[in-house]
N, C-alpha and C. Protein backbone atom coordinates (compact mmCIF):
# COMPACT_ATOMS: atom_id res chain seq x y z
N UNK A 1 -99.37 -71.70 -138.32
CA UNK A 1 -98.34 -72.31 -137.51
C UNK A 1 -98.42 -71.75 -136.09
N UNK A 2 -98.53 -72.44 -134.77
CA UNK A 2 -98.30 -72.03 -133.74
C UNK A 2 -97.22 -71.50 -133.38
N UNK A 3 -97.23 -70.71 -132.58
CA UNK A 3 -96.30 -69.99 -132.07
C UNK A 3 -95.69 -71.14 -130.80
N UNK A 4 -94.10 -70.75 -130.71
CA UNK A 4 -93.40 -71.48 -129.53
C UNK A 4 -93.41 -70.37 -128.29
N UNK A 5 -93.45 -71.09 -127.35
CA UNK A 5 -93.44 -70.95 -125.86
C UNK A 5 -92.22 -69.46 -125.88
N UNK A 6 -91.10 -70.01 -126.57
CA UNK A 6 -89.82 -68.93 -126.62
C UNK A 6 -90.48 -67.47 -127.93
N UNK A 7 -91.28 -67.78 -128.93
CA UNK A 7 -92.15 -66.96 -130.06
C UNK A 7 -93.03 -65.84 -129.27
N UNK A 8 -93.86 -66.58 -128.41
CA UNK A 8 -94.80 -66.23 -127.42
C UNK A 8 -94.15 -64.86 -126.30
N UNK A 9 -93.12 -65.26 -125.54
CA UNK A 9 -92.33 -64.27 -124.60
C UNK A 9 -91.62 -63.26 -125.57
N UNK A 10 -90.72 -63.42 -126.56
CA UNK A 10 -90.46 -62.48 -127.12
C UNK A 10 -91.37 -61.46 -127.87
N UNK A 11 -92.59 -61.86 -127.71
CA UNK A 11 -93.72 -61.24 -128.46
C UNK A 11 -94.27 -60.01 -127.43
N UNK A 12 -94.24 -60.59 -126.44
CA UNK A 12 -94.85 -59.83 -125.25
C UNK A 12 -95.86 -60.65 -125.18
N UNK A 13 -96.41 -61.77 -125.21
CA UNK A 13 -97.66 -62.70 -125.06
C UNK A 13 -97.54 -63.27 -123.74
N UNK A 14 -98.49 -63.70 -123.09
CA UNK A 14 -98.71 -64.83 -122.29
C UNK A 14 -97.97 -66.11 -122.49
N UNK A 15 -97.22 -66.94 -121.77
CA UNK A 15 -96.30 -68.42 -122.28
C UNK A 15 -95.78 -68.66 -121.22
N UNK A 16 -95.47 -70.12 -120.82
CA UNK A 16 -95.36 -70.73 -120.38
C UNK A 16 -93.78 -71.09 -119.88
N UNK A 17 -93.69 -70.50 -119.02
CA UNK A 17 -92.01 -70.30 -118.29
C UNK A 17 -91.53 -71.77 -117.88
N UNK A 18 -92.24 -72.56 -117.76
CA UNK A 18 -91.81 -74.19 -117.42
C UNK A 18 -91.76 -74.76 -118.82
N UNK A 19 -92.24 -74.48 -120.46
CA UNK A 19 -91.62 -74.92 -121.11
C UNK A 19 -89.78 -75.42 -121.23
N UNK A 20 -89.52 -76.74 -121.84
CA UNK A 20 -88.79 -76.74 -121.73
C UNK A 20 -87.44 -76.66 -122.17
N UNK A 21 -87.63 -75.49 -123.36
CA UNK A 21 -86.75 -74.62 -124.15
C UNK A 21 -86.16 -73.32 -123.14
N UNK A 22 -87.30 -72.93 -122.55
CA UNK A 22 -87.04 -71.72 -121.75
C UNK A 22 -86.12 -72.59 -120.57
N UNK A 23 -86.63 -73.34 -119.98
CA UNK A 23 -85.74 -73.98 -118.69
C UNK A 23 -84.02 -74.77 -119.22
N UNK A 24 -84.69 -74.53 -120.35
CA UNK A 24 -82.68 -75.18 -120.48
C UNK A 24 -81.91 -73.95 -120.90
N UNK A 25 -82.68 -72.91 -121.58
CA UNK A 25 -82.43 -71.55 -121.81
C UNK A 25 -81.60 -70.88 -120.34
N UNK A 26 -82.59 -70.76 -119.31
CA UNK A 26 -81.91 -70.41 -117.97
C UNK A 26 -81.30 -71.36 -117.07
N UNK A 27 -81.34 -72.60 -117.51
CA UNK A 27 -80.26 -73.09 -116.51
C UNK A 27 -78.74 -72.93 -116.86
N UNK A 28 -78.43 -73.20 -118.42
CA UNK A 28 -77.88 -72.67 -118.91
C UNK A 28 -76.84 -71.20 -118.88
N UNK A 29 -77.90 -70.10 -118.20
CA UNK A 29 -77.25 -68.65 -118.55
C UNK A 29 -77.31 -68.94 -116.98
N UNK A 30 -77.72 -69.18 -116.12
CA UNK A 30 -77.59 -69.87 -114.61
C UNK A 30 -76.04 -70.35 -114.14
N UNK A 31 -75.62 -71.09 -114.87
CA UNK A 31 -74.38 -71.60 -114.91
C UNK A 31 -73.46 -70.60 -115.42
N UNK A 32 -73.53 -70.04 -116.33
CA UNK A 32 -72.74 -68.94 -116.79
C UNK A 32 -72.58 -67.65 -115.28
N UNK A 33 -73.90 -67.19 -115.25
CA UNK A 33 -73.82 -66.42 -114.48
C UNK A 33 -73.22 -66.79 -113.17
N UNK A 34 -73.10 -68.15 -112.38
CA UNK A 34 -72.86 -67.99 -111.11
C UNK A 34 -70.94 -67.83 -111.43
N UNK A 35 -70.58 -68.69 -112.50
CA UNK A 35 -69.34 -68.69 -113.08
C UNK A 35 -68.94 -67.14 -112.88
N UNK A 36 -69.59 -66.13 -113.25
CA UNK A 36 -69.46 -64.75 -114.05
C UNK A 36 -69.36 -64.21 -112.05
N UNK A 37 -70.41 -64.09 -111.37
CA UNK A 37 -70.28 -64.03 -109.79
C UNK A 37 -68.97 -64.55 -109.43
N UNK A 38 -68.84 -65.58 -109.47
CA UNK A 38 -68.04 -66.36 -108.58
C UNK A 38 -66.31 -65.73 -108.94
N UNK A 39 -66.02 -65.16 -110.05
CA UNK A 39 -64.86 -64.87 -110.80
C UNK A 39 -64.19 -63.28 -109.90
N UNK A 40 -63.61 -63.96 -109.17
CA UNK A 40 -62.14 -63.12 -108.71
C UNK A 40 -62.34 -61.87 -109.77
N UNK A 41 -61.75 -60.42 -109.28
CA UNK A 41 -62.06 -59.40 -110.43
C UNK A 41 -60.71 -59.72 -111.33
N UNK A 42 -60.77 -60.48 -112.82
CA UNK A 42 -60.23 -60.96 -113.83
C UNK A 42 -60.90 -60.26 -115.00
N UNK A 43 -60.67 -58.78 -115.60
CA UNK A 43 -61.55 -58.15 -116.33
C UNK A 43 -61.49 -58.93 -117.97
N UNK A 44 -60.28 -60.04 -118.39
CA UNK A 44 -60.47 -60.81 -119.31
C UNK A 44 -61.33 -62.06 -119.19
N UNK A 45 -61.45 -62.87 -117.93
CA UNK A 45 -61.95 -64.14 -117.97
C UNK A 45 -63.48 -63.44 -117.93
N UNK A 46 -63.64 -61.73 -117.26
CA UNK A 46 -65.15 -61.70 -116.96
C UNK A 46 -65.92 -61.37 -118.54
N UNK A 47 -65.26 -60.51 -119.50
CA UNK A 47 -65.02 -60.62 -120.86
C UNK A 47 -65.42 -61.64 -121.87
N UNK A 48 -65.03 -62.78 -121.56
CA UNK A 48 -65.19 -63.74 -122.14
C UNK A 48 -66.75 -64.53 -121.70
N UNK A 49 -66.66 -64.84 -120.47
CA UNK A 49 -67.95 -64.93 -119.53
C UNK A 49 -69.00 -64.10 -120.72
N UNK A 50 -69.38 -62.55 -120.51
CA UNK A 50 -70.05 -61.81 -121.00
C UNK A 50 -70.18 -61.91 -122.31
N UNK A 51 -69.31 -62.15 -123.54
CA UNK A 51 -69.62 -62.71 -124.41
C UNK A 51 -70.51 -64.20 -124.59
N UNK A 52 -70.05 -64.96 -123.68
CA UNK A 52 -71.35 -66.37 -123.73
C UNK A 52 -72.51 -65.87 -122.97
N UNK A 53 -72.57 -64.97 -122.37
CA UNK A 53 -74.68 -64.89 -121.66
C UNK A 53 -74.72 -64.04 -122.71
N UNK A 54 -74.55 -62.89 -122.88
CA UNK A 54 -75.35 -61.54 -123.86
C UNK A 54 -75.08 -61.72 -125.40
N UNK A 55 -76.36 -61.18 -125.71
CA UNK A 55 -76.17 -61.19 -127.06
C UNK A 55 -75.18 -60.50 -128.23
N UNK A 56 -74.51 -59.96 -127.57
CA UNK A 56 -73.50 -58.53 -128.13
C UNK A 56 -73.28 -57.61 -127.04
N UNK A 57 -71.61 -57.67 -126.87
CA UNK A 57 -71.27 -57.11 -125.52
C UNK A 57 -69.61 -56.24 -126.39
N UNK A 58 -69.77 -54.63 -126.62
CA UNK A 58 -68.96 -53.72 -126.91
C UNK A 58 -67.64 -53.97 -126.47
N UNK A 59 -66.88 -53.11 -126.46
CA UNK A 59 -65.43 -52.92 -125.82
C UNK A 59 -65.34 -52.39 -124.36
N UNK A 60 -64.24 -52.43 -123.50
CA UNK A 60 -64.40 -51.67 -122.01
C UNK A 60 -65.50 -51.84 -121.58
N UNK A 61 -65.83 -52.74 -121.06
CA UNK A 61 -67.49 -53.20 -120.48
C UNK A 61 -67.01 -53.59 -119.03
N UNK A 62 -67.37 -53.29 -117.94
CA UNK A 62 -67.14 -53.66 -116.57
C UNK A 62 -68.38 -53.63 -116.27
N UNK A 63 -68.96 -54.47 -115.94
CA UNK A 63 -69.77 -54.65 -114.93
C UNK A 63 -69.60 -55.81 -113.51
N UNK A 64 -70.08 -54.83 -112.53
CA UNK A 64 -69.50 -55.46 -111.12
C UNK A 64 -70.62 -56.31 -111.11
N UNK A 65 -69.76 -57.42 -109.61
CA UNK A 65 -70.93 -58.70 -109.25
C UNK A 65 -71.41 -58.08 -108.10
N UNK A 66 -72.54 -59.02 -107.69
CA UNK A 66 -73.61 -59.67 -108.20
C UNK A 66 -74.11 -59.09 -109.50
N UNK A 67 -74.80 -60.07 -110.60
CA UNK A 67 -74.86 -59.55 -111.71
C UNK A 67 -75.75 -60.87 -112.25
N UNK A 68 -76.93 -60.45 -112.66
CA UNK A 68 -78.40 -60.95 -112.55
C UNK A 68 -79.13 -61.02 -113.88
N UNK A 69 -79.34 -62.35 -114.58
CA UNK A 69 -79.83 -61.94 -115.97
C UNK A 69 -81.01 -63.36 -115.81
N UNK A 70 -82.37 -62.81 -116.84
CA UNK A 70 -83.13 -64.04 -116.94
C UNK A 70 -82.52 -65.37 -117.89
N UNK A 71 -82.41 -64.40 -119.23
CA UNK A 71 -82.05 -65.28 -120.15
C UNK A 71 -80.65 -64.57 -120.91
N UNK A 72 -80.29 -63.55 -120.81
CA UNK A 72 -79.12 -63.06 -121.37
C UNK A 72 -79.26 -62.75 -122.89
N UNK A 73 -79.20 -63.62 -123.62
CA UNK A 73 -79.31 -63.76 -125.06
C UNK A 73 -79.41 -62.44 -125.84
N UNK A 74 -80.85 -61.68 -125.40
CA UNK A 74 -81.64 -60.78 -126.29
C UNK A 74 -80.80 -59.21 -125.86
N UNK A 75 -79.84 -59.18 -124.47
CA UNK A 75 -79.43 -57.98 -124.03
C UNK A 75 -78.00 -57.65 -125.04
N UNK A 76 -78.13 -56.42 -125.58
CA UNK A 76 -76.78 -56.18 -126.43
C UNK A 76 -76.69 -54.87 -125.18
N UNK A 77 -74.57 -54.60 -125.11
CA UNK A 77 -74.06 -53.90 -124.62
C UNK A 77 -73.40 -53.24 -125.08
N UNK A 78 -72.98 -51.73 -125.35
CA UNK A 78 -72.18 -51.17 -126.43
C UNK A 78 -70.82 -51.08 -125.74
N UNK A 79 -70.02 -50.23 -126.14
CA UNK A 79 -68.61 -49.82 -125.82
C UNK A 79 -68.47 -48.87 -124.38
N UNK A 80 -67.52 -49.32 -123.91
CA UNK A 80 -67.29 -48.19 -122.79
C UNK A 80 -68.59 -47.95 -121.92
N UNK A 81 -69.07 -49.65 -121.11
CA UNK A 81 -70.34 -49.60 -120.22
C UNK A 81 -69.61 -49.55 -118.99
N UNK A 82 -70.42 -48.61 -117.94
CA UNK A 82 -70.32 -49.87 -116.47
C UNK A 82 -71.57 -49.97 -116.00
N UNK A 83 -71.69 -50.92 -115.10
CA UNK A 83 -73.24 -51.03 -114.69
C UNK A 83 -72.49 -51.83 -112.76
N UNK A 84 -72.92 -51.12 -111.98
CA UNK A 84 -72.73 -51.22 -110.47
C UNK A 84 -72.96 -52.28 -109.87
N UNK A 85 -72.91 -52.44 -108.70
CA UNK A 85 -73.01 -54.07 -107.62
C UNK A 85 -75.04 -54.19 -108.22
N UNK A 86 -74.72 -55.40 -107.99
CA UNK A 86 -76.54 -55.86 -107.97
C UNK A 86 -77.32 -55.24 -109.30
N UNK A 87 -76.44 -55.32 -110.29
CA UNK A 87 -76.98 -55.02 -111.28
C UNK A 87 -78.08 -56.42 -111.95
N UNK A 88 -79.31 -55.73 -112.40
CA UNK A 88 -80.23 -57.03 -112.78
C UNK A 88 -80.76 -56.57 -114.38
N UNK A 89 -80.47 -57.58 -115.43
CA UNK A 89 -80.70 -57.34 -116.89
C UNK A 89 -81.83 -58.13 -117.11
N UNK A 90 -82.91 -57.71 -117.37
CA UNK A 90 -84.25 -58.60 -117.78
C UNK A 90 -84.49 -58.93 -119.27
């Protein structure tokens, strides 16, 4: 069975970033994120935000904007994080 374009990147392989699983993948966490930027400091609406990009996001989690992710999904966050302005999650 071949491997998918999304099989391939999580592997650490060579693949194809214009597939178009990956591009609905980040337009997707794109929209989230400018939402997640754009949000007045609201430490519940940003909460909620952070639960739809990351894959598992702890308790007491602040992280300031700008705030920068490829795909979000695969990043888990534990309890009691902060992470500073211009923070970038790959």
């Amino acid at each position: 069975m071949q491997k998918t374009e999304y099989h391939k990147m999580l592997a650490g392989e060579l693949y194809d970033s214009n597939d178009a699983i990956l591009m609905h993948m980040r337009r997707n966490i794109r929209a989230l994120m400018h939402e997640y930027n754009q949000t007045l400091y609201d430490k519940q609406q940003r909460e909620v935000l952070l639960g739809k990009m990351l894959g598992k996001v702890g308790l007491n989690i602040d992280i300031q904007t700008p705030f920068f992710v490829d795909y979000g999904t695969h990043i888990e966050i534990g309890d009691n994080f902060f992470a500073n302005f211009n923070c970038v999650f790959l």
